[in-house]
Protein backbone atom coordinates (compact mmCIF):
# COMPACT_ATOMS: atom_id res chain seq x y z
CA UNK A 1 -20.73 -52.56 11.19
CA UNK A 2 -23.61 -49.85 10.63
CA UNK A 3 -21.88 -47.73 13.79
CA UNK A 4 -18.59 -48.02 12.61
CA UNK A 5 -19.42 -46.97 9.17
CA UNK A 6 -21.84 -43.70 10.47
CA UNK A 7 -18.34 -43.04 12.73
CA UNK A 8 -16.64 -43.22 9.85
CA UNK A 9 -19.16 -40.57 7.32
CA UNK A 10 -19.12 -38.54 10.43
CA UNK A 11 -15.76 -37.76 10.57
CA UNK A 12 -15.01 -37.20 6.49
CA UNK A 13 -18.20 -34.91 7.00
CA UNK A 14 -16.32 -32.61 9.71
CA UNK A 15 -12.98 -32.37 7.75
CA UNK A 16 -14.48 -32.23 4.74
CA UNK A 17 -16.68 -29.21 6.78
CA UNK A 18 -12.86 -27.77 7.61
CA UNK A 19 -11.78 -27.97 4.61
CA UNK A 20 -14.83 -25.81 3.52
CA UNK A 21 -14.02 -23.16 6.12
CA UNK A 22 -10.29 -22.61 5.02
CA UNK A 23 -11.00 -22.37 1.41
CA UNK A 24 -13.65 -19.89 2.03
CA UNK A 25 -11.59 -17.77 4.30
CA UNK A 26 -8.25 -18.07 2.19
CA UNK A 27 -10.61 -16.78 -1.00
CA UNK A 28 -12.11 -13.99 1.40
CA UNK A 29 -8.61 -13.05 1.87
CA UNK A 30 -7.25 -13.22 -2.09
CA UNK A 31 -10.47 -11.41 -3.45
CA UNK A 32 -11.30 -8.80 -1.20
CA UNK A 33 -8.12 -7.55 0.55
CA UNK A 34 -8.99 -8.97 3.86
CA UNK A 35 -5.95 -8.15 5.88
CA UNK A 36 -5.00 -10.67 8.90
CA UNK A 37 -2.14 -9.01 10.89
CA UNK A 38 -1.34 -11.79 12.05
CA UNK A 39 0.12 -13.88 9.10
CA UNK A 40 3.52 -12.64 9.14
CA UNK A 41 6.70 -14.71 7.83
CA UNK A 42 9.54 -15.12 10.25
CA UNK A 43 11.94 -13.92 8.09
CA UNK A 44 10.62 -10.63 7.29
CA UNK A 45 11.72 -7.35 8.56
CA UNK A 46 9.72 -4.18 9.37
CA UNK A 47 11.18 -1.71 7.82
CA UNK A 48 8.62 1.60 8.27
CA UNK A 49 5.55 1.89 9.87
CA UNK A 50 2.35 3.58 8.19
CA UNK A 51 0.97 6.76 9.49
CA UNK A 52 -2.20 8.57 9.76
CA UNK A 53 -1.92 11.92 8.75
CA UNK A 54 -3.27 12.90 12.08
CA UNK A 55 -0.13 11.53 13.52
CA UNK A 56 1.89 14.43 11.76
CA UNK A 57 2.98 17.35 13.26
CA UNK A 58 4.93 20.39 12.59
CA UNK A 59 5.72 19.49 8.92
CA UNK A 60 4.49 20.32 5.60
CA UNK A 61 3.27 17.14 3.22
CA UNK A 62 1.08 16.30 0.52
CA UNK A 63 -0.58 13.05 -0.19
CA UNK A 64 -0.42 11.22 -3.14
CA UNK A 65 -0.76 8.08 -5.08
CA UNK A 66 2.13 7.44 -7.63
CA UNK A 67 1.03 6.98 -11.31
CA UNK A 68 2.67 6.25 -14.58
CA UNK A 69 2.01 8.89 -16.69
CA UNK A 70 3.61 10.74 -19.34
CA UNK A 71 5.30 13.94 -17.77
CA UNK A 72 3.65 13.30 -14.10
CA UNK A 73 4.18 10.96 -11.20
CA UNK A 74 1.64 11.77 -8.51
CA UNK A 75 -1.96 12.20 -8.23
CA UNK A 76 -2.57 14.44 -5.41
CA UNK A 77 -4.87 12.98 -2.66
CA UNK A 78 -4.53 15.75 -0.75
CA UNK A 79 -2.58 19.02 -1.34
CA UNK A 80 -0.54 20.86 1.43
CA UNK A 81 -3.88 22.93 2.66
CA UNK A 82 -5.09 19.71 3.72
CA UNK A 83 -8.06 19.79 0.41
CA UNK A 84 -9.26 16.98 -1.22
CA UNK A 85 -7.55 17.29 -4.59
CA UNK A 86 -6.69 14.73 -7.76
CA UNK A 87 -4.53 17.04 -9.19
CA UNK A 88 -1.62 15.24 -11.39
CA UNK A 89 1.91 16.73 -10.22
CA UNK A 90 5.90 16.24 -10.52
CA UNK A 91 7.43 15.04 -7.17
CA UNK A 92 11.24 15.09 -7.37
CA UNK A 93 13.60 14.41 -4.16
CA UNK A 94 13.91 11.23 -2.08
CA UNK A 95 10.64 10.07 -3.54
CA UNK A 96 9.29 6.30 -2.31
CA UNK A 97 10.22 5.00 -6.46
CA UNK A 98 13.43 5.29 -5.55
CA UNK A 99 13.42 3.03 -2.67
CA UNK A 100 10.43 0.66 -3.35
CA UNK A 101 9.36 -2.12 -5.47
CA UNK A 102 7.63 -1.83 -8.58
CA UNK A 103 4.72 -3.87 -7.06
CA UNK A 104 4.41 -2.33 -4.19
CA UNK A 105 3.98 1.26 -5.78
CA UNK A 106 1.00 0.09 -7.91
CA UNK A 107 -0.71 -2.05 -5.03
CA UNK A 108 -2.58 1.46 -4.45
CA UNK A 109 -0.78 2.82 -1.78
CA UNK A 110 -1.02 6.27 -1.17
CA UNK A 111 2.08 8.08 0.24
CA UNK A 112 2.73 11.14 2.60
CA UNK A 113 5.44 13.26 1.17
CA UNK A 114 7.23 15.68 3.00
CA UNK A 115 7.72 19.17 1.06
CA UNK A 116 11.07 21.29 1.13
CA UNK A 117 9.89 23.55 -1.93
CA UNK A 118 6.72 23.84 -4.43
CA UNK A 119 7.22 24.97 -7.95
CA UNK A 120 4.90 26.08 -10.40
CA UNK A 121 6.00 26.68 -13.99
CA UNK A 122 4.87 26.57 -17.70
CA UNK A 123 5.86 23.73 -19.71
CA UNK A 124 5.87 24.17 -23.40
CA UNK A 125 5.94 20.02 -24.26
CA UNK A 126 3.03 19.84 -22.17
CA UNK A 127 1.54 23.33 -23.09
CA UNK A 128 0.34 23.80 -19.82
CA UNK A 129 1.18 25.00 -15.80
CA UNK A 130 2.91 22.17 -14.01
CA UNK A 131 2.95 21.80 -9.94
CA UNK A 132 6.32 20.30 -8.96
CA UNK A 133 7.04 19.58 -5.32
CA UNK A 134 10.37 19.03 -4.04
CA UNK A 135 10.41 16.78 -1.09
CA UNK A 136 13.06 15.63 1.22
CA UNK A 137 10.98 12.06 2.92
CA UNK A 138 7.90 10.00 2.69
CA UNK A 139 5.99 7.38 4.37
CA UNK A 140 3.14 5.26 3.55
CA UNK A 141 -0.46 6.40 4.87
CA UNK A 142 -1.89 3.34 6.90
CA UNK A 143 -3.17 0.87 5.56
CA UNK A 144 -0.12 -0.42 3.80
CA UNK A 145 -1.42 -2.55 1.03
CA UNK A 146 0.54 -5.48 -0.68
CA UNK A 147 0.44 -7.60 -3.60
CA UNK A 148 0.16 -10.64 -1.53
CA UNK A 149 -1.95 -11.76 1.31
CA UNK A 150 0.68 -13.48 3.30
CA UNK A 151 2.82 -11.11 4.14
CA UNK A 152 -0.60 -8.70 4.45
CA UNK A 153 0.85 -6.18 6.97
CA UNK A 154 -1.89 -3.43 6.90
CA UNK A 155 0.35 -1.22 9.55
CA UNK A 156 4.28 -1.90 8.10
CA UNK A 157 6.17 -1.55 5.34
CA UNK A 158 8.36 -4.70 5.02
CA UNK A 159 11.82 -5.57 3.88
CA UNK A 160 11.00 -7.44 0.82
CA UNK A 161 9.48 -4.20 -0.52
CA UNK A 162 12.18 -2.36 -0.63
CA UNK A 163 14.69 -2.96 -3.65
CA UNK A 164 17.47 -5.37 -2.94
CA UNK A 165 20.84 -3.31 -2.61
């Protein structure tokens, strides 16, 4: 009776012990971004896949994070020299808020945008010197963050973050 009961302990113990393990790595994943490439629902589609800015060539880009502010709608990351910048700016053209969802713009994704045409001009509502850039493309500097860990595809852009057409 004694050996069937410690048989018994012992084997609550190791899925209790499991059960321990999964909670601790699903939290690791909720709270601090942990990415696991491998999670990946069947149904979803890959759409675009995020670049490195070393992986461009022969084109002229920005990078930039899109913000809602009044009269702007892109911190600069980096400017088209390359610099470190946090300049606010206008981006008009086939920009990503066009194509994307809400959610996905604020997860903190920063975006390469590809420049036809910069524009710098006064603007009396503003009382100030505005940078505009006019851009014909964009895609998403790697790592691709999303609002959810399951479909946490650090390298792609999926389907499901795209608006529905």
């Amino acid at each position: 009776m004694v050996k069937l009961l410690f048989r018994y302990s012992l084997v609550v113990l190791i899925i209790l012990f499991s059960l321990l393990i999964v909670y601790i790595v699903f939290n690791l994943v909720i709270y601090n971004g942990i990415a696991i490439p491998f999670i990946k629902p069947d149904n979803e589609e890959i759409v675009k896949e995020a670049l490195r800015t070393r992986q461009i060539i022969n084109k002229k880009y920005i990078v930039g994070k899109w913000v809602a502010t009044t009269g702007y709608n892109y911190r600069l990351i980096k400017n088209e020299n390359g610099n470190n910048s946090s300049e606010l700016c206008r981006v008009t053209g086939k920009t990503p808020e066009k194509e994307i969802t809400y959610d996905f713009l604020t997860a903190g994704n920063s975006f390469i945008l590809y420049i036809i045409e910069k524009k710098q001009y006064y603007d009396p509502d503003f009382s100030e010197e505005i940078t505009e850039y006019v851009i014909d493309g964009w895609d998403v500097l790697y790592p691709v963050k999303h609002d959810s860990p399951v479909t946490a595809q650090p390298k792609y852009v999926l389907k499901s973050d795209y608006y529905e057409e």
